[in-house]
Protein backbone atom coordinates (compact mmCIF):
# COMPACT_ATOMS: atom_id res chain seq x y z
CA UNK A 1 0.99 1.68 24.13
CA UNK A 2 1.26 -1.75 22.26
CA UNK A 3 -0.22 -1.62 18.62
CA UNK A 4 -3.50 -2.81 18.71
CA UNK A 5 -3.55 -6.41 16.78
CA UNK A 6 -6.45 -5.71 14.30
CA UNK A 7 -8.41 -8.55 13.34
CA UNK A 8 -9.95 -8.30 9.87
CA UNK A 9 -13.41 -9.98 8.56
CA UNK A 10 -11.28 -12.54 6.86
CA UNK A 11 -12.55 -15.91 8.40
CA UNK A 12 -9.85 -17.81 10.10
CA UNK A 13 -10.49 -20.74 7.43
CA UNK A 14 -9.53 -18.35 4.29
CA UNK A 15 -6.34 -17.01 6.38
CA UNK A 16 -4.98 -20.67 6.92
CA UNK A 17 -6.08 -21.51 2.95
CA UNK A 18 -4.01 -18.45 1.95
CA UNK A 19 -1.25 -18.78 4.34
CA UNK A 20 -0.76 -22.20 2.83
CA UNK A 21 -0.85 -21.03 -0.88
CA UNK A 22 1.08 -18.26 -0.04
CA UNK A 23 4.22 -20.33 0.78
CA UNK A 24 4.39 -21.60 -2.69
CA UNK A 25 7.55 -20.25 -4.60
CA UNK A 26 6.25 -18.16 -7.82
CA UNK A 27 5.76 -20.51 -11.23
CA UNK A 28 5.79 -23.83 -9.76
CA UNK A 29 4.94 -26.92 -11.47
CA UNK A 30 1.33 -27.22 -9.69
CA UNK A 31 0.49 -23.35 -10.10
CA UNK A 32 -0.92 -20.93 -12.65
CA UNK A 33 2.11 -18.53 -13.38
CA UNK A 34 0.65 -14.23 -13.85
CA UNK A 35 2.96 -12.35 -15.61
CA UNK A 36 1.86 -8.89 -15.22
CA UNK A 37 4.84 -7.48 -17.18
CA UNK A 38 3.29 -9.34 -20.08
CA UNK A 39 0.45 -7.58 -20.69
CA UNK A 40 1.74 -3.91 -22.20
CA UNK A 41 2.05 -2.34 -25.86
CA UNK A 42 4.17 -1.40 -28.12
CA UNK A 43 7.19 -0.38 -26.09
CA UNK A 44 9.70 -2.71 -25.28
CA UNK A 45 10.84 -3.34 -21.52
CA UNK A 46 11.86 -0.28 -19.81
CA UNK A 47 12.03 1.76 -22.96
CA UNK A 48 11.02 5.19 -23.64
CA UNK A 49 9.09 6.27 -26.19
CA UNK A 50 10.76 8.70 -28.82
CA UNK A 51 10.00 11.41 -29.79
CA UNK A 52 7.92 13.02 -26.43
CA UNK A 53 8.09 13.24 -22.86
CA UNK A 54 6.77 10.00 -21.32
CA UNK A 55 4.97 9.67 -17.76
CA UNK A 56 4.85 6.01 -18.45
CA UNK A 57 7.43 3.51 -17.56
CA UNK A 58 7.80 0.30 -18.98
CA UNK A 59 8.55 -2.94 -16.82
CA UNK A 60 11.74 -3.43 -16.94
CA UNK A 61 12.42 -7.54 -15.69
CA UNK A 62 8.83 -9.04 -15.19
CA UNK A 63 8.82 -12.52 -13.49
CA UNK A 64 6.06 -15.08 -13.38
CA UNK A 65 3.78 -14.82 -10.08
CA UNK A 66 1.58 -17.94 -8.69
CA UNK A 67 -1.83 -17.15 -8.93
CA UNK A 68 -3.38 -16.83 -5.45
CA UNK A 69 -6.75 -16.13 -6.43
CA UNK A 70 -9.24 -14.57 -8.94
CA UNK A 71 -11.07 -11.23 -8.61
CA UNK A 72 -14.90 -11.60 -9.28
CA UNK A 73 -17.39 -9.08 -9.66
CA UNK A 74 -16.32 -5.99 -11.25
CA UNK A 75 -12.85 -7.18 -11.14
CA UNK A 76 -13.77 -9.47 -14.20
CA UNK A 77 -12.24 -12.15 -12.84
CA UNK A 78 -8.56 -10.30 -13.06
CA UNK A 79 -5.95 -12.83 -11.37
CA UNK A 80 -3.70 -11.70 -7.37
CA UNK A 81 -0.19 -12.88 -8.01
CA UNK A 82 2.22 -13.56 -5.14
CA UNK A 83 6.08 -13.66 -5.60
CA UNK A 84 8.80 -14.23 -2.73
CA UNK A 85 10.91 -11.60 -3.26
CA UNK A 86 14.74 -10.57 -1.91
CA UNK A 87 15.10 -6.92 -1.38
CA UNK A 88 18.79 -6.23 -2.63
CA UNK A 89 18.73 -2.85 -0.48
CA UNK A 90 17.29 -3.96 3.00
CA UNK A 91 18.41 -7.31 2.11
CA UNK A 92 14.96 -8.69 3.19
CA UNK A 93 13.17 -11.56 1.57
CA UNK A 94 9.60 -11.90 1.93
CA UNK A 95 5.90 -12.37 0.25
CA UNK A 96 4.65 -9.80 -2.30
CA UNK A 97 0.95 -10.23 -3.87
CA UNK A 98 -0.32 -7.99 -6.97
CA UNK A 99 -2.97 -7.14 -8.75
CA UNK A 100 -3.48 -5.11 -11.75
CA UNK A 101 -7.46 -4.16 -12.74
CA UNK A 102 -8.83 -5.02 -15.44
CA UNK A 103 -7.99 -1.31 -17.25
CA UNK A 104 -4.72 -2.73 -16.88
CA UNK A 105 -5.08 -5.15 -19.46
CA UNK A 106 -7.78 -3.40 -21.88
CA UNK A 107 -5.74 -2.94 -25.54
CA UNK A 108 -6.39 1.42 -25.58
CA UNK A 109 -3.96 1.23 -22.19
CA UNK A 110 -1.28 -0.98 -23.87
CA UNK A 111 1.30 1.73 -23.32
CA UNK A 112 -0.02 3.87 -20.25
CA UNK A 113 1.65 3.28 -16.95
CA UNK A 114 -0.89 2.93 -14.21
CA UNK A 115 -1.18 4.38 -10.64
CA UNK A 116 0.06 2.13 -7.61
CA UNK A 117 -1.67 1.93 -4.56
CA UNK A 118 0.46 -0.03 -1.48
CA UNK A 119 -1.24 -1.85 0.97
CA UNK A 120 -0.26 -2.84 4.10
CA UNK A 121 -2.10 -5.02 6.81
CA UNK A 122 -2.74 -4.76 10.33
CA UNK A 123 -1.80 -7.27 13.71
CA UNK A 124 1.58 -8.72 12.83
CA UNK A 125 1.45 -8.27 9.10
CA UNK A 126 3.05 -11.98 8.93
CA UNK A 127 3.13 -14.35 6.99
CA UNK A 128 -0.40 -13.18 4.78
CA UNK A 129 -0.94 -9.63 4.06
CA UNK A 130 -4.59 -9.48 4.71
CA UNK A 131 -6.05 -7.19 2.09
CA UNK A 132 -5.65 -10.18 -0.69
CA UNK A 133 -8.97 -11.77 1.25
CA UNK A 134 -11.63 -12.55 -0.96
CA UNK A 135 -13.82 -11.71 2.43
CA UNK A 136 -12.46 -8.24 2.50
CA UNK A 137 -13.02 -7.67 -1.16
CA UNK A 138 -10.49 -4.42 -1.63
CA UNK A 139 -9.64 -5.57 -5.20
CA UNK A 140 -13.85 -6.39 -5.94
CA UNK A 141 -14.47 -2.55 -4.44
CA UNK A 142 -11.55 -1.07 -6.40
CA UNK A 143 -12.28 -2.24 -9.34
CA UNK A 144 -16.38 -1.26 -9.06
CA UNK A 145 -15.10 2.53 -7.73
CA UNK A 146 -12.90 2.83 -10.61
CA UNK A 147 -15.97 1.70 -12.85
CA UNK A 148 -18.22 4.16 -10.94
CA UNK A 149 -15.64 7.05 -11.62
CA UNK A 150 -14.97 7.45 -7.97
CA UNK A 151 -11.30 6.01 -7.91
CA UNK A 152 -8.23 5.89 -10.58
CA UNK A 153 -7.65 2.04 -11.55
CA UNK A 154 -4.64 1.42 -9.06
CA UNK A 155 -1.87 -1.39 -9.34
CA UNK A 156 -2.65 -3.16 -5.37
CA UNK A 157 0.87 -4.18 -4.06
CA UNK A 158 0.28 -6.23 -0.68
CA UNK A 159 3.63 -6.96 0.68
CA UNK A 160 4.07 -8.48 4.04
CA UNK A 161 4.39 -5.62 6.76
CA UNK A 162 6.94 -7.68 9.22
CA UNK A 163 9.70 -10.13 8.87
CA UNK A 164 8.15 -12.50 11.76
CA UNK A 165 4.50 -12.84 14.10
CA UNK A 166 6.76 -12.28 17.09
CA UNK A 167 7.01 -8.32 17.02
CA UNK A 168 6.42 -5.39 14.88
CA UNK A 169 8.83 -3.10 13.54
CA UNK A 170 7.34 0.12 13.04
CA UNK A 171 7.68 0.06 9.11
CA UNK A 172 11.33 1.33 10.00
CA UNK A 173 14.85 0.42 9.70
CA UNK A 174 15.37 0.11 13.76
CA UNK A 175 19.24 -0.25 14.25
CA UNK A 176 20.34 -4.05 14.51
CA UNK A 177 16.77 -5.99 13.18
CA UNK A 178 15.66 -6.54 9.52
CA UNK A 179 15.60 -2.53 7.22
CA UNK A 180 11.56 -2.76 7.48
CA UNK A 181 11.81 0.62 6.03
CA UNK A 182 13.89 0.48 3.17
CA UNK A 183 12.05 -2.82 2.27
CA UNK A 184 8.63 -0.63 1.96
CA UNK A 185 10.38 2.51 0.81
CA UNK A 186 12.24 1.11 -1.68
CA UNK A 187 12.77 -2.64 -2.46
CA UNK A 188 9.07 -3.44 -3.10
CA UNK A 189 8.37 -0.33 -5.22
CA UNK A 190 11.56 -0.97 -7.02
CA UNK A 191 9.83 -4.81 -7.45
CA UNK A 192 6.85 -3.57 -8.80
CA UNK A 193 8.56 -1.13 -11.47
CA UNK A 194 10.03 -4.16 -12.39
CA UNK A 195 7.09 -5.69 -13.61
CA UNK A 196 4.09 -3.53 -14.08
CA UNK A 197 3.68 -0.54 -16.44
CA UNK A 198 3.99 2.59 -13.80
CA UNK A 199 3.89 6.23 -13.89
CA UNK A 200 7.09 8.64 -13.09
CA UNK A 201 7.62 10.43 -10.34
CA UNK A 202 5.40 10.30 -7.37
CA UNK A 203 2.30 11.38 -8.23
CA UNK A 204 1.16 8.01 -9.32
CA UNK A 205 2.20 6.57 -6.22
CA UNK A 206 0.08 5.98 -2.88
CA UNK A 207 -0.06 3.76 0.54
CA UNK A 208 -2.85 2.39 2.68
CA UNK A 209 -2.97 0.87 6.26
CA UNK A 210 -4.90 -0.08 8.98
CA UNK A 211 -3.80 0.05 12.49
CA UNK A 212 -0.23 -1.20 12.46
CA UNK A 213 0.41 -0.38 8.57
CA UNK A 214 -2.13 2.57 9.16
CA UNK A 215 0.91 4.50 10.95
CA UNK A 216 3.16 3.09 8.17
CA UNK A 217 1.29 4.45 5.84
CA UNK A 218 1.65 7.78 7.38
CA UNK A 219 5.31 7.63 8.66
CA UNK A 220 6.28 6.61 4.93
CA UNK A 221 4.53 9.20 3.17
CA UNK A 222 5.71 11.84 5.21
CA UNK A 223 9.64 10.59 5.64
CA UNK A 224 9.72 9.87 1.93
CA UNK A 225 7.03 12.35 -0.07
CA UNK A 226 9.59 11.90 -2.96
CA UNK A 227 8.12 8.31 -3.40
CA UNK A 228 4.75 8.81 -2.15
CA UNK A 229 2.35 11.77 -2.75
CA UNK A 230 -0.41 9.86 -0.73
CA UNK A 231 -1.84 8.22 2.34
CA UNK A 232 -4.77 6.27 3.67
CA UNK A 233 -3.70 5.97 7.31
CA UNK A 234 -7.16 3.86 8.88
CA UNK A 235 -7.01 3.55 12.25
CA UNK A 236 -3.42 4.57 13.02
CA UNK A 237 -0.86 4.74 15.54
CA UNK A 238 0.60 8.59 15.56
CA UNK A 239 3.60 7.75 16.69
CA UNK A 240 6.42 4.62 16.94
CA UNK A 241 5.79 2.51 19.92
CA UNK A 242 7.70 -0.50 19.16
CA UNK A 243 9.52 -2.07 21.95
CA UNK A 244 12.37 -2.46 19.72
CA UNK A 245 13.34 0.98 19.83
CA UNK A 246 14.85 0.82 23.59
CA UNK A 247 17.93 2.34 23.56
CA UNK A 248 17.55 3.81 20.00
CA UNK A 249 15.55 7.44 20.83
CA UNK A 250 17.75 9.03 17.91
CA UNK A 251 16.51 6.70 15.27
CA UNK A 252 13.05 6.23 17.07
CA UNK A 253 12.48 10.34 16.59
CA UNK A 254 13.56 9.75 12.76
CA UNK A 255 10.57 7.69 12.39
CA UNK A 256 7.88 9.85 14.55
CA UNK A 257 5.07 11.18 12.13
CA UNK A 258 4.67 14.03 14.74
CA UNK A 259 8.35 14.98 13.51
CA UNK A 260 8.53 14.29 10.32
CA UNK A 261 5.21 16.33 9.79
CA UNK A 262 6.42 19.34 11.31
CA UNK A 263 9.76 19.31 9.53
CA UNK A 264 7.92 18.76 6.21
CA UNK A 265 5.92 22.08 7.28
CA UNK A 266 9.20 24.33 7.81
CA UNK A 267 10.82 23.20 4.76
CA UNK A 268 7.29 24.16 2.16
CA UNK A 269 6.85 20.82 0.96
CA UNK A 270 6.54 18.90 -0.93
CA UNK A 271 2.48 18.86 -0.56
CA UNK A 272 1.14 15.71 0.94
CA UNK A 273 -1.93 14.42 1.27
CA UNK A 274 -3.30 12.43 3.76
CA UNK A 275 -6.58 10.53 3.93
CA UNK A 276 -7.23 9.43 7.45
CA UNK A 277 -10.10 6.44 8.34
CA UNK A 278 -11.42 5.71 11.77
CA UNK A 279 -15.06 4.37 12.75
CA UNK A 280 -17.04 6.55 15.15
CA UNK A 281 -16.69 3.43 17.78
CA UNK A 282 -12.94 3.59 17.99
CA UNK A 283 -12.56 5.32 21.15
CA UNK A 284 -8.86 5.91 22.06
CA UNK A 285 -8.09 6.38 18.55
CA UNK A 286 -10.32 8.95 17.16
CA UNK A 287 -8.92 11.56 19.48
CA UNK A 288 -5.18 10.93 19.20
CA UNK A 289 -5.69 11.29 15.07
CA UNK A 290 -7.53 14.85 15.58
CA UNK A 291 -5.36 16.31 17.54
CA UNK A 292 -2.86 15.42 14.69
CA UNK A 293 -4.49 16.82 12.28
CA UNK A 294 -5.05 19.86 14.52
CA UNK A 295 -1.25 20.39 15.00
CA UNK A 296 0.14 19.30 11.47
CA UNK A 297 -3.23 19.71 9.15
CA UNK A 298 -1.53 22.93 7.48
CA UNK A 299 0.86 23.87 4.83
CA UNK A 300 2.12 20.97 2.55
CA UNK A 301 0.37 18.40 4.74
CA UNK A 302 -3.30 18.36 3.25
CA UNK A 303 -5.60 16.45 5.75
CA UNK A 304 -9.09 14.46 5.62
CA UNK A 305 -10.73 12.44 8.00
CA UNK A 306 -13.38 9.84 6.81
CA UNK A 307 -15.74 8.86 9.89
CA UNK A 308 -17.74 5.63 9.23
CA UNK A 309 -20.71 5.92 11.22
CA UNK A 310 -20.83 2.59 13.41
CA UNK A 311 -17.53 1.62 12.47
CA UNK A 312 -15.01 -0.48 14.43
CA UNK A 313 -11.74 -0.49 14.61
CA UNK A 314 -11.29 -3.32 11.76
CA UNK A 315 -10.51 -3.58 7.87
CA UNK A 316 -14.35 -4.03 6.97
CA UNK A 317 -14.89 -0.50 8.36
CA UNK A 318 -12.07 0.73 6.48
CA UNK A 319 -13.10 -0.97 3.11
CA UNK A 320 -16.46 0.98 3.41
CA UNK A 321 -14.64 4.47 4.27
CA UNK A 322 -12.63 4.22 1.51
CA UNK A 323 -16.08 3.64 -0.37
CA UNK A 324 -17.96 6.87 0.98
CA UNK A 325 -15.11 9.05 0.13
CA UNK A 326 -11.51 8.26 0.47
CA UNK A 327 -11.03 6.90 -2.58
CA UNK A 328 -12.22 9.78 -4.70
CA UNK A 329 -10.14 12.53 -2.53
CA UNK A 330 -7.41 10.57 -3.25
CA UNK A 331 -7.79 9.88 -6.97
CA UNK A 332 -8.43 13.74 -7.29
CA UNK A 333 -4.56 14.81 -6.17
CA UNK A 334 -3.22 11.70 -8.30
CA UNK A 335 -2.13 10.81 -11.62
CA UNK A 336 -4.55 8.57 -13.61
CA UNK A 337 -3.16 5.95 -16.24
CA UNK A 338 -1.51 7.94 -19.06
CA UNK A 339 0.81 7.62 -21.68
């Protein structure tokens, strides 16, 4: 089956307003340059400190971001950066937005490296990743959760999910089209060492999704557990279904959650843990990610499902799952902000 093409809450007048910001190149003359890398402590750029072993790590080449918008409410008006970025490994170029909360930037955290939570959009995932809305609110809710002591203060790295709005690409490297995979895998968190204080090692590492980027989310943390320790997977796929993938069943079984869940079973790990989403409405999905956990919810893979009573398959349901539960599961098997 086709992915379903998710529509978020985001109005269709804020998408074309942020579509059009979004094609800005970072620190131009008419826009507010972030520098994210800017705001840390004592340590210089990518340093260590002496004397003791470190879970933080320093930025090592911060850039200046455009400012795509402010994040009110508990957010404390805390500032979503975009960058175009070329991945050097998938050789890639696309969008990235940021934002840090506003822990980030408090003076006792000047040398802790902070949690990073990816997330990545539904439909085509091109040319706006749509969890930067101001409609959604992810950041808004983050930052309140975090306040409420139900969620670790994540870094929220919004890259776009696919290189075009013709097709999707499965979050993979499919032979002969653009290394989707190693762009999410590696390029972008690679990008966001480079400018945010971090933690080592993957513990402090996590990725979201809804539909489409809901079975990223899950393919990636189970193909690469070494960079990811966690998963929101909201209204997933279970397994690759991109058209692209004709002719390629070698690489296409590579990429198969089913697989890569069972394989991470027979080899003992490492644990992963995986916070499925669906609303109680979403009728040919709810059964497909049961029987999933079913099969694969044992050993290393740790499994939750968050029902939203009512819920749709859509972001806003998502946003309020991650509010009655997610969010705190996952912050309990993650690495908070530490020196």
């Amino acid at each position: 089956m086709r992915k379903t093409l998710l529509t978020p809450v985001v109005t269709l007048t804020t998408l074309a307003a942020l579509a059009a910001t979004a094609g800005c190149s970072s620190g131009g003359s008419d826009d507010t340059p972030v520098r994210f890398g800017d705001a840390q402590g004592s340590g210089s750029q990518g340093a260590e400190r002496p004397g003791r072993a470190s879970l933080a790590r320093m930025p090592t080449n911060p850039i200046s971001f455009t400012e795509q918008r402010k994040v009110g409410g508990a957010g404390d008006d805390t500032p979503i950066g975009v960058a175009t970025y070329h991945g050097p490994k998938s050789g890639f170029t696309g969008k990235v937005w940021v934002w840090a909360p506003p822990e980030y930037y408090e003076k006792k955290n000047a040398d802790k490296g902070f949690p990073v939570l990816m997330a990545l959009p539904g439909a085509e995932g091109y040319p706006v990743n749509y969890w930067i809305g101001g409609d959604l609110k992810l950041e808004e809710n983050l930052a309140q959760w975090s306040k409420e002591g139900k969620s670790l203060p994540f870094i929220v790295v919004m890259p776009v999910l696919n290189p075009n709005a013709k097709q999707y690409y499965d979050a993979s490297d499919i032979p002969g089209q653009p290394k989707m995979g190693t762009w999410l895998n590696e390029d972008v968190p690679d990008f966001v060492r480079q400018n945010f204080r971090t933690l080592k090692g993957r513990d402090g590492w996590a990725i979201m999704g809804s539909s489409s980027g809901g079975f990223a989310a899950l393919k990636n943390v189970l193909q690469h557990p070494e960079t990811f320790k966690a998963a929101i997977p909201s209204g997933p796929d279970i397994v690759p279904d991109s058209p692209l993938w004709r002719g390629h069943a070698k690489e296409e079984r590579e990429n198969n959650p089913e697989v890569l869940a069972q394989r991470l079973i027979a080899k003992g790990g490492p644990d992963v843990y995986l916070a499925f989403q669906d609303g109680s409405k979403e009728a040919t999905v709810v059964p497909k990610v049961r029987k999933f956990i079913a099969r694969y919810g044992r050993g290393p893979v740790k499994t939750r499902l968050q029902t939203v009573a009512g819920g749709m398959h859509g972001a806003d349901t998502y946003v309020k799952g991650m509010g009655e539960g997610t969010m705190q599961w996952i912050s309990a098997h993650m690495q908070g902000p530490a020196e």
